[in-house]
PDB file of N, CA and C in Angstrom:
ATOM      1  N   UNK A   1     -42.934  12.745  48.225  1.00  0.00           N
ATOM      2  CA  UNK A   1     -41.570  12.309  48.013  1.00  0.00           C
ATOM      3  C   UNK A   1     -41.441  11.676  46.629  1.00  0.00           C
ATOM      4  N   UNK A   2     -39.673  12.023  46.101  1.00  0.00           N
ATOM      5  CA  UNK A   2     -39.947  11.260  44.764  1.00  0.00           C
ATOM      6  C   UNK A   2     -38.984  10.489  44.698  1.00  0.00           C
ATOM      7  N   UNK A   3     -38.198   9.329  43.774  1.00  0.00           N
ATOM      8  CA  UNK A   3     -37.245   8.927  43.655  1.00  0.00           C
ATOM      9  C   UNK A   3     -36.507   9.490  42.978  1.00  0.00           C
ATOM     10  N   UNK A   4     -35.309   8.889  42.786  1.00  0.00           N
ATOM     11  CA  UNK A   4     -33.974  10.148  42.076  1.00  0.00           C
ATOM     12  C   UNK A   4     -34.409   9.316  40.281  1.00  0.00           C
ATOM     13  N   UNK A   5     -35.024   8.562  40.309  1.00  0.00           N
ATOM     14  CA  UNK A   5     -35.254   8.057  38.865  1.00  0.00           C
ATOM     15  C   UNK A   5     -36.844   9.086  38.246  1.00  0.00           C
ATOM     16  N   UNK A   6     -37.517   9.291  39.651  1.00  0.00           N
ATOM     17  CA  UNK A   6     -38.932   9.561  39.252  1.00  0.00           C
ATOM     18  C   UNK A   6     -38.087  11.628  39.044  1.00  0.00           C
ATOM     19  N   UNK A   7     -37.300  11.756  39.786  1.00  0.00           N
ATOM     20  CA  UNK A   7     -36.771  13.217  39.461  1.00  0.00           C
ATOM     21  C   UNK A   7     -35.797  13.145  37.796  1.00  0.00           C
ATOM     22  N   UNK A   8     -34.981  12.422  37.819  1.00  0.00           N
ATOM     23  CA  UNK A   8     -34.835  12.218  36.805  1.00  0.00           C
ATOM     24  C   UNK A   8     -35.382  12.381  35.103  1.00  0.00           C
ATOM     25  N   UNK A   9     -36.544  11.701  35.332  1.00  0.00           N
ATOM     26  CA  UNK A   9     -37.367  11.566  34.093  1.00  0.00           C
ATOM     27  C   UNK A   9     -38.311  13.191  34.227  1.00  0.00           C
ATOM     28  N   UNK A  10     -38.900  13.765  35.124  1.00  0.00           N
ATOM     29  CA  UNK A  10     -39.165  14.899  35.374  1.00  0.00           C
ATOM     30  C   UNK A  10     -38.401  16.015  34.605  1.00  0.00           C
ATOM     31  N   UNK A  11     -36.864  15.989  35.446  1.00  0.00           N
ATOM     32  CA  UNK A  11     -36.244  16.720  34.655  1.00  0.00           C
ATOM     33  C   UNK A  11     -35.728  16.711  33.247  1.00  0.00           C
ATOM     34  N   UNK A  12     -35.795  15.306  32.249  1.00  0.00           N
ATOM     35  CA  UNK A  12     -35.722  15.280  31.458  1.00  0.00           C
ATOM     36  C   UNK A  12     -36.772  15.759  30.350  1.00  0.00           C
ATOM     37  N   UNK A  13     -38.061  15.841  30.910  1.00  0.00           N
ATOM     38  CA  UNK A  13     -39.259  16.414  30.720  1.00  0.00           C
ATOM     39  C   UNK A  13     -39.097  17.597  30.418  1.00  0.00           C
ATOM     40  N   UNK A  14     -38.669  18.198  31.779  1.00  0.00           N
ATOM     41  CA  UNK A  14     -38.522  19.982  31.815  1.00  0.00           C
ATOM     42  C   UNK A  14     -37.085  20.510  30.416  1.00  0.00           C
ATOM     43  N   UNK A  15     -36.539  19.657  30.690  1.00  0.00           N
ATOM     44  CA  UNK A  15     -35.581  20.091  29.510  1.00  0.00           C
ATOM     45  C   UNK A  15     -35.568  19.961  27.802  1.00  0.00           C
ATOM     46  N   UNK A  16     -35.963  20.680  27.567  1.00  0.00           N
ATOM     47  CA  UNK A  16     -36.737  20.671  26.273  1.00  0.00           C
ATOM     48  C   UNK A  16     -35.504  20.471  25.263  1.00  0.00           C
ATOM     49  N   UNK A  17     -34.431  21.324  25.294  1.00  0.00           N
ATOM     50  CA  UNK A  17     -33.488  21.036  23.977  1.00  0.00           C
ATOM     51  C   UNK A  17     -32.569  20.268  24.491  1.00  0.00           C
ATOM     52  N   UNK A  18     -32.331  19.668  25.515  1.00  0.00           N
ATOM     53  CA  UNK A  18     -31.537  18.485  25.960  1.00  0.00           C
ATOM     54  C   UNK A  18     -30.309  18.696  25.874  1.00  0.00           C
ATOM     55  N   UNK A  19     -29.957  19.784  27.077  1.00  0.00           N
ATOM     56  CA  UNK A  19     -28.923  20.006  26.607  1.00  0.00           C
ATOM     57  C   UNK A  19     -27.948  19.681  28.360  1.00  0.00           C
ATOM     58  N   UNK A  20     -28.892  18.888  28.981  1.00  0.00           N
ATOM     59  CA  UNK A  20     -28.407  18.962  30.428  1.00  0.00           C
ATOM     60  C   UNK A  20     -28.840  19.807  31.436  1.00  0.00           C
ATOM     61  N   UNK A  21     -29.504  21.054  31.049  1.00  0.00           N
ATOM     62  CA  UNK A  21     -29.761  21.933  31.814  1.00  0.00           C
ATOM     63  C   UNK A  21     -30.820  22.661  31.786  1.00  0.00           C
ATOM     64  N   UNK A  22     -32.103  22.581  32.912  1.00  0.00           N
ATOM     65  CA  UNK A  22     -33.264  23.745  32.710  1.00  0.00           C
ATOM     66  C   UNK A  22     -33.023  24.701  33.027  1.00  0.00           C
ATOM     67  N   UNK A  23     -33.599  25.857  32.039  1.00  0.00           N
ATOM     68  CA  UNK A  23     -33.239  27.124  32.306  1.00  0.00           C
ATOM     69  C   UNK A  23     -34.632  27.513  32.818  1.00  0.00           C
ATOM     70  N   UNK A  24     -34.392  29.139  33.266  1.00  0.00           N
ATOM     71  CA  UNK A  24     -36.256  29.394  33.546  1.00  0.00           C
ATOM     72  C   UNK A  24     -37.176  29.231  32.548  1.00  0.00           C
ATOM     73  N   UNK A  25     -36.511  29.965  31.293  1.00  0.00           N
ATOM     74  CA  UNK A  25     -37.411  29.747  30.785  1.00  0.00           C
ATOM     75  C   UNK A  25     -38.246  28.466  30.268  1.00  0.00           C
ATOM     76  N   UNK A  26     -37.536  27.240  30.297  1.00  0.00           N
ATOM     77  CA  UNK A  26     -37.982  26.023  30.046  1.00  0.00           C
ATOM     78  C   UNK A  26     -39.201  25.895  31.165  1.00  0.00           C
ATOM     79  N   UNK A  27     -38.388  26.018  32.365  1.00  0.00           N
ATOM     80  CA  UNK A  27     -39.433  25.807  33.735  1.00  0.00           C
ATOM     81  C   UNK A  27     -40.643  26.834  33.523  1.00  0.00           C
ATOM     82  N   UNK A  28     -40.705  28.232  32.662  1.00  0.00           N
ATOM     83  CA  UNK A  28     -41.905  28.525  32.608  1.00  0.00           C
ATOM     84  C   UNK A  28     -42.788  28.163  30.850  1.00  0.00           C
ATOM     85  N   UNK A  29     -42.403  27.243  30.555  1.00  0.00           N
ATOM     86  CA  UNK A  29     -42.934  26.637  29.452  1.00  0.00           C
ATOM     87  C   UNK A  29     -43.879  25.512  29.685  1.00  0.00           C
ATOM     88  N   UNK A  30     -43.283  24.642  30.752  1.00  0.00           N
ATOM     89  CA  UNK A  30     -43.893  23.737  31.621  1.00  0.00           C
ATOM     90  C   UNK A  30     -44.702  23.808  32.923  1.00  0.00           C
ATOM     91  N   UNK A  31     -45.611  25.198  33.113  1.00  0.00           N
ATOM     92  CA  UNK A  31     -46.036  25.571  34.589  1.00  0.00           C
ATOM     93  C   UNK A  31     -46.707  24.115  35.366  1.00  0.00           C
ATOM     94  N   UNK A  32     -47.057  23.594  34.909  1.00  0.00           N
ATOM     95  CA  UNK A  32     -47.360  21.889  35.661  1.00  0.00           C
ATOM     96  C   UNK A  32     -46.504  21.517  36.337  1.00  0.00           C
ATOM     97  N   UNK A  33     -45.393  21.192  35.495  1.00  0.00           N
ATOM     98  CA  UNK A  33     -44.084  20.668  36.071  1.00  0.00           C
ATOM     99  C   UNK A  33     -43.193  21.059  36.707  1.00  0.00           C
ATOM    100  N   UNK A  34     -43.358  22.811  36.336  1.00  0.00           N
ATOM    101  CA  UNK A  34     -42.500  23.375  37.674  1.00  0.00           C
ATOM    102  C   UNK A  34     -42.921  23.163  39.269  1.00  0.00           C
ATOM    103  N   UNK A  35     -44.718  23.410  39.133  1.00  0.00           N
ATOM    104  CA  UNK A  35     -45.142  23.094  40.038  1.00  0.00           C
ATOM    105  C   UNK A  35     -44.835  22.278  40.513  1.00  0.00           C
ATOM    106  N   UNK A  36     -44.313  21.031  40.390  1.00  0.00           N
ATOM    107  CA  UNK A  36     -43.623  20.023  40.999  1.00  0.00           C
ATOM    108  C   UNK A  36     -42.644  19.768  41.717  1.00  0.00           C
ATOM    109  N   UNK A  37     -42.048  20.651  40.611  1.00  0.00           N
ATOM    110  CA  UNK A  37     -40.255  20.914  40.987  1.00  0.00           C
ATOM    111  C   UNK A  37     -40.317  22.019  42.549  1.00  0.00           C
ATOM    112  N   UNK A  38     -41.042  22.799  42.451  1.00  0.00           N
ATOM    113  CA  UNK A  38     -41.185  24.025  43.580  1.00  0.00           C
ATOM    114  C   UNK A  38     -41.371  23.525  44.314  1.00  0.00           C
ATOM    115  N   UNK A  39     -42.385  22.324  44.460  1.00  0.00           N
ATOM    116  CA  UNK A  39     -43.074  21.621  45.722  1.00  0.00           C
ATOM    117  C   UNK A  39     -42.117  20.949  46.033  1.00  0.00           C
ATOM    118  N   UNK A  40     -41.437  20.195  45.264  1.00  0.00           N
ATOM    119  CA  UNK A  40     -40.434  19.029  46.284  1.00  0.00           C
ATOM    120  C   UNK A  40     -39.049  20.007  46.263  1.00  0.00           C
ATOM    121  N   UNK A  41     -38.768  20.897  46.193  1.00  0.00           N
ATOM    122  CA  UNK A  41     -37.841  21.533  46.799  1.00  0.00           C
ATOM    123  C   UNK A  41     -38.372  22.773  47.883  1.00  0.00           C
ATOM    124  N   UNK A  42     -39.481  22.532  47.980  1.00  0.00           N
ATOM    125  CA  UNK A  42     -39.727  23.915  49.103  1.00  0.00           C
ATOM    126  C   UNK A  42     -39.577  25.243  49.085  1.00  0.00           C
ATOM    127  N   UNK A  43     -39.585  25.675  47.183  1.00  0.00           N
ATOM    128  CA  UNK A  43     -39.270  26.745  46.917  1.00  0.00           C
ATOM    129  C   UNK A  43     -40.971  27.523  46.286  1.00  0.00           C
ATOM    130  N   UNK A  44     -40.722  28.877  46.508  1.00  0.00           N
ATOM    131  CA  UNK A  44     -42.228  29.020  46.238  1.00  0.00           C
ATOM    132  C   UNK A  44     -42.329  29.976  44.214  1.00  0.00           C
ATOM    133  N   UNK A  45     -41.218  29.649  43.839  1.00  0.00           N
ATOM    134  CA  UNK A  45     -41.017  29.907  42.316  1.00  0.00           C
ATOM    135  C   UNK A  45     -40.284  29.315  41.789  1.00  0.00           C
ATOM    136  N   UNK A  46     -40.051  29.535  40.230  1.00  0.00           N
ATOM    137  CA  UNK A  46     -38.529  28.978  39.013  1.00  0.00           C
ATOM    138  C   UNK A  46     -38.014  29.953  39.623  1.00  0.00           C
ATOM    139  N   UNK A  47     -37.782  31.162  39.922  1.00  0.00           N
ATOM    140  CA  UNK A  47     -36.658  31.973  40.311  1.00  0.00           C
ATOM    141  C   UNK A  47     -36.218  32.024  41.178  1.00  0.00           C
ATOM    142  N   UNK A  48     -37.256  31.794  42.535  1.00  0.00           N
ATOM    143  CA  UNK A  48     -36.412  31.372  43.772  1.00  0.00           C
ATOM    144  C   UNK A  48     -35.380  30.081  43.744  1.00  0.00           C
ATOM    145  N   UNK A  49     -35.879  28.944  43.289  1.00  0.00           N
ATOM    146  CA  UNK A  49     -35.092  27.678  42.692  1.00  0.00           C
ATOM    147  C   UNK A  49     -33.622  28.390  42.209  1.00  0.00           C
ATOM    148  N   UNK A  50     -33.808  28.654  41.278  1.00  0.00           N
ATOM    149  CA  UNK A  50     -32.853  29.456  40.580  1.00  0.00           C
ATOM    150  C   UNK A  50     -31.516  30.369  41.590  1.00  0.00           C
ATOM    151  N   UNK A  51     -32.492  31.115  42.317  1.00  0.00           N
ATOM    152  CA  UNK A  51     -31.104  31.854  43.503  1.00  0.00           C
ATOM    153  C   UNK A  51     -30.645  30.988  44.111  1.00  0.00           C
ATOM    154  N   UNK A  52     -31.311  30.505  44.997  1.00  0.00           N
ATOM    155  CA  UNK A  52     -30.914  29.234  45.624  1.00  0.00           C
ATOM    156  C   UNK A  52     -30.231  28.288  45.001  1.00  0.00           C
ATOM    157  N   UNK A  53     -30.384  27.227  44.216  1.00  0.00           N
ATOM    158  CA  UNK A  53     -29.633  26.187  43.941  1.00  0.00           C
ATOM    159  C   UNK A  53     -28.902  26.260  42.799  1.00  0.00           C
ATOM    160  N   UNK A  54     -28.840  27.167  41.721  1.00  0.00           N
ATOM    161  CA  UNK A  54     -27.764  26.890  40.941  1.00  0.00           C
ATOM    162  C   UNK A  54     -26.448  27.572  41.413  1.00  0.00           C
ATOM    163  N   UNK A  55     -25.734  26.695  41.466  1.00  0.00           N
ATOM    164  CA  UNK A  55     -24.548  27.063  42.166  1.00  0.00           C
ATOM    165  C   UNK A  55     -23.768  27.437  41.214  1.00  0.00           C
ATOM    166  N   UNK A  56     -23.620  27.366  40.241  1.00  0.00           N
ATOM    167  CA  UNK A  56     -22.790  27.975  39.043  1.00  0.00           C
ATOM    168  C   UNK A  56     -23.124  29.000  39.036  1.00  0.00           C
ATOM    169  N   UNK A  57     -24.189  29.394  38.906  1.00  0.00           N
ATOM    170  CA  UNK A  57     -24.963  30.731  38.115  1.00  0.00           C
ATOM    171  C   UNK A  57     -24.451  31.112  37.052  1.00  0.00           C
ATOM    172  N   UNK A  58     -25.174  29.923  36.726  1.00  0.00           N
ATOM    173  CA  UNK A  58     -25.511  30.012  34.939  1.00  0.00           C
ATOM    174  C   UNK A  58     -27.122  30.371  34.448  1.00  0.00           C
ATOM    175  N   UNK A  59     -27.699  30.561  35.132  1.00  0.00           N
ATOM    176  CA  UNK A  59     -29.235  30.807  34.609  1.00  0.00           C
ATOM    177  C   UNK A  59     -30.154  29.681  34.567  1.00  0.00           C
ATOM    178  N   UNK A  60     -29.523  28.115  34.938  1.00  0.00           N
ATOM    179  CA  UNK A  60     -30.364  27.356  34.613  1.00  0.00           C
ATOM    180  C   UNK A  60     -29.265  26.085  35.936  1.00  0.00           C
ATOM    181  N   UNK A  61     -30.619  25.061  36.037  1.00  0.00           N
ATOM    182  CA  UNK A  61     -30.309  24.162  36.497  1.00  0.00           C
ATOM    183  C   UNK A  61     -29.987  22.967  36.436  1.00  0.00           C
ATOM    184  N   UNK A  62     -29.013  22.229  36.855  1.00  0.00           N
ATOM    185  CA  UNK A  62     -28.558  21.017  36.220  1.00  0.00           C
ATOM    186  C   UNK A  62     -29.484  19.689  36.880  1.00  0.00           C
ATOM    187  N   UNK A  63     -29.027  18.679  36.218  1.00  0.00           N
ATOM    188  CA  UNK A  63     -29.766  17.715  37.432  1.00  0.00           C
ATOM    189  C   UNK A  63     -29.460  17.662  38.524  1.00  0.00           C
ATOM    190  N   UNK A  64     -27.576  17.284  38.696  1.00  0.00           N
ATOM    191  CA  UNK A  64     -27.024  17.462  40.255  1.00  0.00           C
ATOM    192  C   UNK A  64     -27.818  18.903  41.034  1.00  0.00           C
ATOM    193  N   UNK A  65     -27.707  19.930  40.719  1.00  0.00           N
ATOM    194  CA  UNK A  65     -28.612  20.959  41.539  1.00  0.00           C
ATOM    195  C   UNK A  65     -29.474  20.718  42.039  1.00  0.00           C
ATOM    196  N   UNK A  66     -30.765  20.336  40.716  1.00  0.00           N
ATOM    197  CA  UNK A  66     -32.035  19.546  41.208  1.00  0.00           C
ATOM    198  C   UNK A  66     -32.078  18.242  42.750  1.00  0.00           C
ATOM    199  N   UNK A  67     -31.147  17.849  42.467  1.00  0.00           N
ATOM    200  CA  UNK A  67     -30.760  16.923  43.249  1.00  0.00           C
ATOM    201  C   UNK A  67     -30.524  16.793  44.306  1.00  0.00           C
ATOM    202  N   UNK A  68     -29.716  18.338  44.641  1.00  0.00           N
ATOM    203  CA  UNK A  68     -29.180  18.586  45.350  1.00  0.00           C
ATOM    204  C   UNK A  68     -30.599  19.369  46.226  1.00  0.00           C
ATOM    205  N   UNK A  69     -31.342  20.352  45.443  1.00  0.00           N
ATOM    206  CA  UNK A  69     -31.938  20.978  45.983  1.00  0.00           C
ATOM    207  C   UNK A  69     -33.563  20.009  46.984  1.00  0.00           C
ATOM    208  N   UNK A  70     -33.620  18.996  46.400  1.00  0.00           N
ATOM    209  CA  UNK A  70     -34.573  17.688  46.830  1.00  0.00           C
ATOM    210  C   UNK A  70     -34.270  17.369  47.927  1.00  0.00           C
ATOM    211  N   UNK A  71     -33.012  17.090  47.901  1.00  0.00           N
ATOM    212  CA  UNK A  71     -32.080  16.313  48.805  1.00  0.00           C
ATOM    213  C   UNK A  71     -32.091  16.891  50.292  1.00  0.00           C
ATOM    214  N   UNK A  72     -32.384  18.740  49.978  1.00  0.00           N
ATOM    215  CA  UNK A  72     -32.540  19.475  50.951  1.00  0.00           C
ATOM    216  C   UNK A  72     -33.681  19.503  51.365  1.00  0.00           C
ATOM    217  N   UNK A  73     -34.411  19.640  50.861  1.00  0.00           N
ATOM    218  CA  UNK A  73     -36.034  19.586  51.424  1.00  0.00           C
ATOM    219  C   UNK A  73     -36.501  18.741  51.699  1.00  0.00           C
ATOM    220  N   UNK A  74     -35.359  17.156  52.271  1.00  0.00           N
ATOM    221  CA  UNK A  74     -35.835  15.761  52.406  1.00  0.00           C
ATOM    222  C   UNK A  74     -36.956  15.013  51.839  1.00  0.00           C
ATOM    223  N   UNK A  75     -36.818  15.848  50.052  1.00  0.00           N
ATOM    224  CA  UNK A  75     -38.236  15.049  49.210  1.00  0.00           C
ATOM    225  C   UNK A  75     -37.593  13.769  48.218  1.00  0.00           C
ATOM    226  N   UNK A  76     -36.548  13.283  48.823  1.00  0.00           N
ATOM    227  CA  UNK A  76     -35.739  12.159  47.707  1.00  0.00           C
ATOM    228  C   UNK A  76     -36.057  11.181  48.863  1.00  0.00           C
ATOM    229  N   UNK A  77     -36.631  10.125  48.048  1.00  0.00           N
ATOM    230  CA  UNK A  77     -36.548   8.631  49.022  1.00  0.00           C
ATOM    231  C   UNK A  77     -35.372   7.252  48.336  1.00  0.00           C
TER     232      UNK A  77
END
């Protein structure tokens, strides 16, 4: 389990040009950290993540998504 501060700083990690939003390809720049991201959302890739939780479909994920997608896999404390 993580906190929404410990997801937070994660995703600020994963987002390399800071622009609000990881795209895949960021998430496969960082394979450590995706690993992370996959695990506390219960997804078994960046692309499954990707179908699943960006609800825009824009190609990339926001924090609320992230958030959202945690939130589902009851990994936010």
């Amino acid at each position: 389990m993580t906190t929404e501060q410990e997801l937070q700083s994660l995703f600020d990690k994963l987002d390399r040009d800071q622009d609000g939003k990881v795209s895949i390809n960021e998430l496969f720049l960082s394979p450590g950290l995706s690993a992370i991201i996959t695990a506390e959302t219960n997804t078994n890739s960046p692309q499954e993540l990707l179908v699943q939780y960006d609800s825009d479909e824009d190609g990339s994920i926001t924090f609320e998504e992230l958030k959202e997608a945690v939130d589902k896999a009851n990994n936010l404390s």
